[in-house]
N, C-alpha and C. Protein backbone atom coordinates (compact mmCIF):
# COMPACT_ATOMS: atom_id res chain seq x y z
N UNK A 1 -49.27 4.36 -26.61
CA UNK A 1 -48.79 3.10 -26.08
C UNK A 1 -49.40 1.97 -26.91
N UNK A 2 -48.50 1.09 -27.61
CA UNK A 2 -49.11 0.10 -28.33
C UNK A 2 -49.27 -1.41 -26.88
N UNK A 3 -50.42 -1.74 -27.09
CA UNK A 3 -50.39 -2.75 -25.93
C UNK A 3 -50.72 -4.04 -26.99
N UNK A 4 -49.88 -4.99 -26.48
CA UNK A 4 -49.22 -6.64 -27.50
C UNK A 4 -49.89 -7.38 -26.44
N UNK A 5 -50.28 -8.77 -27.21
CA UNK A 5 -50.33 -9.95 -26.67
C UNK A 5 -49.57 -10.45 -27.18
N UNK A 6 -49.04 -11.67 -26.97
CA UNK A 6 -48.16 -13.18 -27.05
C UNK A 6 -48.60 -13.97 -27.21
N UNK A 7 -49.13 -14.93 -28.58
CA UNK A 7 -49.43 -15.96 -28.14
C UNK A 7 -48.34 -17.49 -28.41
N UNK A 8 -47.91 -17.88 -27.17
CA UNK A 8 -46.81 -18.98 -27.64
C UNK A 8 -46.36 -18.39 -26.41
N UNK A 9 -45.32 -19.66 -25.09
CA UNK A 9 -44.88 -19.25 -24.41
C UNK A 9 -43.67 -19.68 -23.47
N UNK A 10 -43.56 -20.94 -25.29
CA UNK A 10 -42.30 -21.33 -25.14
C UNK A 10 -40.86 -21.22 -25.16
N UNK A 11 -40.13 -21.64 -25.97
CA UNK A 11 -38.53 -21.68 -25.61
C UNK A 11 -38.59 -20.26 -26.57
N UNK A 12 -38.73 -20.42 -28.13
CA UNK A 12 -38.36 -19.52 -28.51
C UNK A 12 -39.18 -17.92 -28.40
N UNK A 13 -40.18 -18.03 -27.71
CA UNK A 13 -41.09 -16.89 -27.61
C UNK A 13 -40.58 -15.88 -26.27
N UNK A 14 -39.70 -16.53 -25.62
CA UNK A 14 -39.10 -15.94 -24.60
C UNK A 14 -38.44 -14.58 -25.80
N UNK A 15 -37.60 -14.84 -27.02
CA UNK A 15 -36.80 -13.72 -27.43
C UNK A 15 -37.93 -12.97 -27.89
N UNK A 16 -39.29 -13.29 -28.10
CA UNK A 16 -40.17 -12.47 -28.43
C UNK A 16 -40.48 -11.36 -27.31
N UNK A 17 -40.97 -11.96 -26.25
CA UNK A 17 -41.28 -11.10 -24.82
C UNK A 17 -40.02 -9.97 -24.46
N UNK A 18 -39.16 -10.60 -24.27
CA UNK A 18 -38.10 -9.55 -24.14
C UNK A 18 -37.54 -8.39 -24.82
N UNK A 19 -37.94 -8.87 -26.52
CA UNK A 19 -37.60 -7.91 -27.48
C UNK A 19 -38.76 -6.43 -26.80
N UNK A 20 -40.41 -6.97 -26.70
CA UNK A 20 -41.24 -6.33 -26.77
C UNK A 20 -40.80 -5.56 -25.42
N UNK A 21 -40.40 -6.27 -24.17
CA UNK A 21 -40.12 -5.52 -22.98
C UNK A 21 -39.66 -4.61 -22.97
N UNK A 22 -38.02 -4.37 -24.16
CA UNK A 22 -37.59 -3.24 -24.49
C UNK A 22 -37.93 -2.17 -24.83
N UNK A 23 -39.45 -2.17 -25.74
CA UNK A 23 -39.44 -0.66 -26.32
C UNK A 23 -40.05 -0.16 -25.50
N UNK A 24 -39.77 0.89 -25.13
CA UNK A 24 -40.93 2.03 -24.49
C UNK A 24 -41.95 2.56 -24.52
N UNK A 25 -42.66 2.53 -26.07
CA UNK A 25 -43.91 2.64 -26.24
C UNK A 25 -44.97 1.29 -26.50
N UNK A 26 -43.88 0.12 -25.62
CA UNK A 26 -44.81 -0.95 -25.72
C UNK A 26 -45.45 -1.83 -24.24
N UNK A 27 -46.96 -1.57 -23.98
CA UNK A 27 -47.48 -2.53 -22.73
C UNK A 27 -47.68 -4.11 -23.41
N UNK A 28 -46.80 -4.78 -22.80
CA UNK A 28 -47.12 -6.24 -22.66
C UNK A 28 -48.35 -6.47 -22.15
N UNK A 29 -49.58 -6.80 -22.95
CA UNK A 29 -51.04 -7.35 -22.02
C UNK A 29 -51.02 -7.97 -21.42
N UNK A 30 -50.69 -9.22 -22.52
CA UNK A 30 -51.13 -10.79 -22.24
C UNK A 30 -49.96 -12.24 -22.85
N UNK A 31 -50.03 -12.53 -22.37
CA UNK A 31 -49.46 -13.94 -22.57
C UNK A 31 -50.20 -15.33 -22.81
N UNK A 32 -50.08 -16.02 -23.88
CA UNK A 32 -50.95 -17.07 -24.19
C UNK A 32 -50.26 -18.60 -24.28
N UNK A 33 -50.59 -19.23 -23.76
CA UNK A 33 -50.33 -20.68 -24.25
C UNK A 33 -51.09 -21.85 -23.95
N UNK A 34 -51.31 -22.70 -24.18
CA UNK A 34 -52.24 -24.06 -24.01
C UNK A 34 -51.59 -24.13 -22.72
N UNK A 35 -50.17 -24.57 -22.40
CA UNK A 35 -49.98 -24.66 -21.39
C UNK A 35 -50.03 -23.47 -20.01
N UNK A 36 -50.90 -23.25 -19.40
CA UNK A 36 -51.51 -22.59 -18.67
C UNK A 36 -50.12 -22.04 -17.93
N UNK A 37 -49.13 -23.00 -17.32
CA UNK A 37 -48.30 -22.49 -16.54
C UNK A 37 -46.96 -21.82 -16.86
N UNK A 38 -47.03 -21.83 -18.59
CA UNK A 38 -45.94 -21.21 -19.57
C UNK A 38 -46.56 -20.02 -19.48
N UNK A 39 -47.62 -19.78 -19.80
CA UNK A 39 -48.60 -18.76 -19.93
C UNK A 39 -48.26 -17.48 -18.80
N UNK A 40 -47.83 -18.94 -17.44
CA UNK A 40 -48.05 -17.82 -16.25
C UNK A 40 -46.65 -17.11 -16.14
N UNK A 41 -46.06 -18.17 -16.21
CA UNK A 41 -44.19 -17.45 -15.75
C UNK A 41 -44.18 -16.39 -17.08
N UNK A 42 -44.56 -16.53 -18.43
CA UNK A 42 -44.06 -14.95 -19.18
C UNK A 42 -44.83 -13.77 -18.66
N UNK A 43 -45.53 -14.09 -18.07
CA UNK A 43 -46.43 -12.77 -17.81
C UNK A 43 -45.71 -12.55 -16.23
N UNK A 44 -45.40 -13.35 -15.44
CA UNK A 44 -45.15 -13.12 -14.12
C UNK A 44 -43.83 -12.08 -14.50
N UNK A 45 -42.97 -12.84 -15.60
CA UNK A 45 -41.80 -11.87 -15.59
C UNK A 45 -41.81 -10.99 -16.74
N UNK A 46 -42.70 -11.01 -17.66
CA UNK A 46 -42.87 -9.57 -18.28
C UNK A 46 -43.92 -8.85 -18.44
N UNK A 47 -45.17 -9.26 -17.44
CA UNK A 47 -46.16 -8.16 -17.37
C UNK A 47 -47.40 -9.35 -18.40
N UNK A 48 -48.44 -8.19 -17.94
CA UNK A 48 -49.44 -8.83 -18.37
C UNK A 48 -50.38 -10.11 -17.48
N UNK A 49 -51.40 -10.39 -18.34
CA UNK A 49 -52.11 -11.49 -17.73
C UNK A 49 -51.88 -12.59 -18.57
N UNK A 50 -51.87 -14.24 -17.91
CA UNK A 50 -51.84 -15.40 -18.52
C UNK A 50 -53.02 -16.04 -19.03
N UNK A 51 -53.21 -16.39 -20.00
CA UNK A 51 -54.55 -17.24 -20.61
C UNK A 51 -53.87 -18.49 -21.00
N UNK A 52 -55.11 -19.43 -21.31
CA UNK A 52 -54.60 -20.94 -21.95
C UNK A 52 -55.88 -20.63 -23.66
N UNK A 53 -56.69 -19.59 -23.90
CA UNK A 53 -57.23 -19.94 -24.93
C UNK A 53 -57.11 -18.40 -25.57
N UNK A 54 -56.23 -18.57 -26.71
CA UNK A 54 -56.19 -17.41 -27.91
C UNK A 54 -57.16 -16.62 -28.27
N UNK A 55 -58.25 -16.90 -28.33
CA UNK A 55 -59.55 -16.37 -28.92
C UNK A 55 -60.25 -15.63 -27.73
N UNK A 56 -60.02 -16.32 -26.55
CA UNK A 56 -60.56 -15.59 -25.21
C UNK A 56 -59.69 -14.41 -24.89
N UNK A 57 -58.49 -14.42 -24.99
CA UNK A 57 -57.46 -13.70 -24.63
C UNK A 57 -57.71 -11.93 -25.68
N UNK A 58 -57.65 -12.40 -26.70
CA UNK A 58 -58.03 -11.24 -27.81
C UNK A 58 -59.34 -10.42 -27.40
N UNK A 59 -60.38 -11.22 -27.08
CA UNK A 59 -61.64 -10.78 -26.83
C UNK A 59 -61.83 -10.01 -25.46
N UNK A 60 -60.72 -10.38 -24.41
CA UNK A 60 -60.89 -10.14 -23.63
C UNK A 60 -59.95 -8.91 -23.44
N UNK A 61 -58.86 -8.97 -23.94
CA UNK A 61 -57.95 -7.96 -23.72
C UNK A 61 -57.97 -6.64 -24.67
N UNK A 62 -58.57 -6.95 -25.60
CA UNK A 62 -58.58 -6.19 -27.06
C UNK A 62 -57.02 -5.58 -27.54
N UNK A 63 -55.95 -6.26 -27.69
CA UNK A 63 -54.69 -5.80 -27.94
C UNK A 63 -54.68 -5.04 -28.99
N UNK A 64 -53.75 -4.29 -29.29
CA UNK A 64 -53.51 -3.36 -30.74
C UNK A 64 -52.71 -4.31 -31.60
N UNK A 65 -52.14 -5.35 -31.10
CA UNK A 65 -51.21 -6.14 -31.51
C UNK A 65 -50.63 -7.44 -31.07
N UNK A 66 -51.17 -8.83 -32.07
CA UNK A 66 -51.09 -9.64 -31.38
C UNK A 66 -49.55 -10.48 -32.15
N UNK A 67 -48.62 -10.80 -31.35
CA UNK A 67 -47.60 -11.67 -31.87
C UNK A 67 -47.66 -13.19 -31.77
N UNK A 68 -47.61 -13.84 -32.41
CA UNK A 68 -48.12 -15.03 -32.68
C UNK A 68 -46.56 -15.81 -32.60
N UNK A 69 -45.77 -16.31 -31.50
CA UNK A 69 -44.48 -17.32 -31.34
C UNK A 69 -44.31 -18.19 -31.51
């Protein structure tokens, strides 16, 4: 299972989340954005936890793979 973070959790990072939702060998961790409450709705609807700081999020989650939106 490759497990991804997100960081970005705006307009166009939505086609990011969804692409990743699709594959099957992929866990959505985390979701990142300054704005805390962008952060929250991608994760509410594709999994994972919301952060507002990139560097905390990595450290904390240890992803295999981080996508940067």
């Amino acid at each position: 299972m490759l497990r991804v973070a997100v960081i970005g959790a705006g307009f166009f990072a939505r086609f990011h989340y969804e692409a990743w939702s699709r594959l099957a060998d992929v866990e959505l961790v985390g979701a990142c954005d300054l704005d805390l409450s962008k952060a929250q709705s991608a994760a509410a609807e594709f999994g994972g936890e919301a952060w507002d700081d990139p560097a905390a999020m990595i450290a904390g989650l240890k992803p295999d793979l981080i996508d940067i939106a």
